[in-house]
Protein backbone atom coordinates (compact mmCIF):
# COMPACT_ATOMS: atom_id res chain seq x y z
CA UNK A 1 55.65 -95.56 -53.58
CA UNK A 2 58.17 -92.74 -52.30
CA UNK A 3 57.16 -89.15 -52.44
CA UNK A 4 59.65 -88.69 -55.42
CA UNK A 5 57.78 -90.86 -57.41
CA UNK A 6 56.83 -89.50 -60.51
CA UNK A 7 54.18 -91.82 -61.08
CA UNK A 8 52.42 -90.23 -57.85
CA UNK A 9 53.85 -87.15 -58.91
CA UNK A 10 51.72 -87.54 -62.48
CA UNK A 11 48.39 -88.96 -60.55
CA UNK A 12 48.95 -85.94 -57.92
CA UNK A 13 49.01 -83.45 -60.86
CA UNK A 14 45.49 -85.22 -62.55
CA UNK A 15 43.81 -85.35 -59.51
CA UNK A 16 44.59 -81.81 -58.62
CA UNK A 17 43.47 -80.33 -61.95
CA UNK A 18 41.97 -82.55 -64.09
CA UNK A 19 38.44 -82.85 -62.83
CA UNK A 20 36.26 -80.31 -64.45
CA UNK A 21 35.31 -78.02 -61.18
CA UNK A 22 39.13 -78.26 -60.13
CA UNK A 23 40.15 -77.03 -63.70
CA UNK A 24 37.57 -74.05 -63.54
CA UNK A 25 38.51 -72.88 -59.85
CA UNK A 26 42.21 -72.80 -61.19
CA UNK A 27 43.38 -75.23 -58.91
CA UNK A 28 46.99 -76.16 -58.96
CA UNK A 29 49.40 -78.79 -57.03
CA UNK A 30 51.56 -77.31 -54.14
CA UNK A 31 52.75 -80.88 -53.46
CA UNK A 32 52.25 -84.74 -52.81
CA UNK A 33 53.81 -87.18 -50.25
CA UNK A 34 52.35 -90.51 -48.48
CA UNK A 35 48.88 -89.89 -47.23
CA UNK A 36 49.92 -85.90 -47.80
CA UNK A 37 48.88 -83.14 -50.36
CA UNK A 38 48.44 -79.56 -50.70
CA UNK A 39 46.61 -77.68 -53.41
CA UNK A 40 46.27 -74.11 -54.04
CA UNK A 41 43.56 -72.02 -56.08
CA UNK A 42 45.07 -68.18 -56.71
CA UNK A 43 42.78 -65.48 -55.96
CA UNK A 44 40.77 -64.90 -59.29
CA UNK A 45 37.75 -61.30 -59.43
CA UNK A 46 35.50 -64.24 -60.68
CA UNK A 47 35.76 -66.76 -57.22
CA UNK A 48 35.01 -63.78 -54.60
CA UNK A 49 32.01 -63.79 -52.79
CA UNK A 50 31.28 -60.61 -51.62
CA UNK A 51 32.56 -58.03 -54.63
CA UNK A 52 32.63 -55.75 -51.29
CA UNK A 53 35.11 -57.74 -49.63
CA UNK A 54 37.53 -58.96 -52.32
CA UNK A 55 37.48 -62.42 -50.56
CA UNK A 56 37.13 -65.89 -52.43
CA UNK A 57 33.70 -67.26 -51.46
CA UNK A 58 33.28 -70.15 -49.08
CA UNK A 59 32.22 -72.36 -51.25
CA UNK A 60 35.59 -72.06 -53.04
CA UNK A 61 37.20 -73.26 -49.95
CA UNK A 62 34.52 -76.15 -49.20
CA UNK A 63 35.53 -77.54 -52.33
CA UNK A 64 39.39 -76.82 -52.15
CA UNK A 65 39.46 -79.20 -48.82
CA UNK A 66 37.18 -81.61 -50.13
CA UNK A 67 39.30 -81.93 -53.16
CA UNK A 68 42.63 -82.16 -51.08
CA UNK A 69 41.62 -84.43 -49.01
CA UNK A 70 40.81 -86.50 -51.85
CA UNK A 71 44.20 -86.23 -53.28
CA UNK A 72 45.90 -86.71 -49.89
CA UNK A 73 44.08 -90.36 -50.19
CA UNK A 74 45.12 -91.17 -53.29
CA UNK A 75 48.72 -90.75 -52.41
CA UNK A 76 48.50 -92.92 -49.17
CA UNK A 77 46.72 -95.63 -51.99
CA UNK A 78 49.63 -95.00 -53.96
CA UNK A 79 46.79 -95.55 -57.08
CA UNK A 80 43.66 -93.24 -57.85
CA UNK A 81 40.61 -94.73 -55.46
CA UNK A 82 37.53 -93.55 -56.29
CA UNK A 83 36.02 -92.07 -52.98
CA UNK A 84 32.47 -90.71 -51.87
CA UNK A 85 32.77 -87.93 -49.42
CA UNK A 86 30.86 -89.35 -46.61
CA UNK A 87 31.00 -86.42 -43.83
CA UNK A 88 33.35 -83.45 -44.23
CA UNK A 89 32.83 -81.13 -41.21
CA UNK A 90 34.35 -77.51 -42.24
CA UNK A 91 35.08 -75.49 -39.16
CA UNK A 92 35.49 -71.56 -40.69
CA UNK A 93 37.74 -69.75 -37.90
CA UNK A 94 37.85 -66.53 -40.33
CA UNK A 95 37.43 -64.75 -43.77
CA UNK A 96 40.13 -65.28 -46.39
CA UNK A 97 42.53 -61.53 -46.38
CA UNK A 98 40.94 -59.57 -49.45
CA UNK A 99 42.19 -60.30 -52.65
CA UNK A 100 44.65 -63.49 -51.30
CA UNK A 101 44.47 -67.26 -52.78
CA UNK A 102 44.16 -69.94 -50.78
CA UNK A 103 46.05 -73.02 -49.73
CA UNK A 104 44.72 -76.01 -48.22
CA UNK A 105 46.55 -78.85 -47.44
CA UNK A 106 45.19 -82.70 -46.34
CA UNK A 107 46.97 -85.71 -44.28
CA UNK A 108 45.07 -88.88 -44.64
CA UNK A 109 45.43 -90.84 -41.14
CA UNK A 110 43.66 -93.74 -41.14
CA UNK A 111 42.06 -96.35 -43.70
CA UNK A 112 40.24 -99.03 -42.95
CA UNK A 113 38.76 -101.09 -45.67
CA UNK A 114 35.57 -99.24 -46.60
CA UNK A 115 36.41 -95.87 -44.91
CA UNK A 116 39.67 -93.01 -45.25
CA UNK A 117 39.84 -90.52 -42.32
CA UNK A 118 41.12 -87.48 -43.29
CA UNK A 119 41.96 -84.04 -41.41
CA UNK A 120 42.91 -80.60 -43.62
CA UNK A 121 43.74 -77.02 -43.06
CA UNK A 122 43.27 -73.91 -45.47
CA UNK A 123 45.25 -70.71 -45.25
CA UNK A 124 46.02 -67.60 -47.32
CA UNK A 125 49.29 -66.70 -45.86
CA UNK A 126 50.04 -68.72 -42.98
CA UNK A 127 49.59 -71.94 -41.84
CA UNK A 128 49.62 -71.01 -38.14
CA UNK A 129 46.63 -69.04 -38.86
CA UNK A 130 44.36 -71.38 -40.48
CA UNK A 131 40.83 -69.76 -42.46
CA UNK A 132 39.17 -73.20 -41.68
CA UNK A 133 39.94 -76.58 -40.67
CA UNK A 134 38.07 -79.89 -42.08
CA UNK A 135 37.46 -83.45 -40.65
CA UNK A 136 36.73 -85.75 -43.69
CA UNK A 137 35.16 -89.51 -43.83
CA UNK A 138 34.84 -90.90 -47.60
CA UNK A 139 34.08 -93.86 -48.63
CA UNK A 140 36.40 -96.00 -50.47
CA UNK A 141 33.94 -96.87 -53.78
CA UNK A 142 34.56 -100.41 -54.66
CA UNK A 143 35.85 -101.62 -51.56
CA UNK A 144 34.95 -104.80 -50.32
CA UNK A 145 33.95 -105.86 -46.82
């Protein structure tokens, strides 16, 4: 399935918004390739953490990379694959700039039968200077041995 797709396209665009927490963060697709996606939630007065600080809260961002990791999956699948998230390690190398919306995007490098790897970044206006990085393991639900 080529990145033009539409029928990744269309899964891309469900997966990114259409779960329930993904819908109420505001998430919304930057994009879908092969094994690639990036997602974006727009700063919002009700996702800060700190009211002090203007900056979306952490937990925002936990959940923006777990969710675009999950979508970077499902296009290397080329189908939606349920998934577990079996270890996502979040490595925060700053706070978010006050009153900026995030990006994260996800590149899923290696599946094995049972298991996707999967590595992500999250920025507010630059990729070169990442908020956090992630290192993902989920587990492909249904698969067999």
């Amino acid at each position: 399935m080529s990145a033009d797709t539409p029928d990744l396209r269309q899964m891309a665009e469900l997966m990114a918004i259409g779960a329930p927490q993904a819908a109420a963060l505001g998430f919304r697709l930057v994009s879908v390739e092969p094994a690639r996606g990036a997602i974006a939630v727009p700063w919002r007065e009700d996702l800060v953490g700190d009211p002090a600080t203007g900056v979306i809260a952490g937990g925002v961002v936990t959940t923006l990379l777990d969710h675009v990791c999950g979508l970077a999956i499902m296009s290397r699948a080329g189908e939606r694959t349920p998934t577990a998230t079996l270890d996502l390690r979040i490595d925060y190398m700053r706070a978010a700039r006050p009153r900026a919306g995030i990006t994260a995007e996800a590149h899923c490098y290696k599946v094995t039968r049972t298991i996707a790897f999967v590595r992500a970044q999250a920025w507010d206006e630059d990729p070169a200077d990442p908020i956090a990085t992630a290192q993902a393991a989920f587990v492909l639900v249904g698969a067999t041995k």
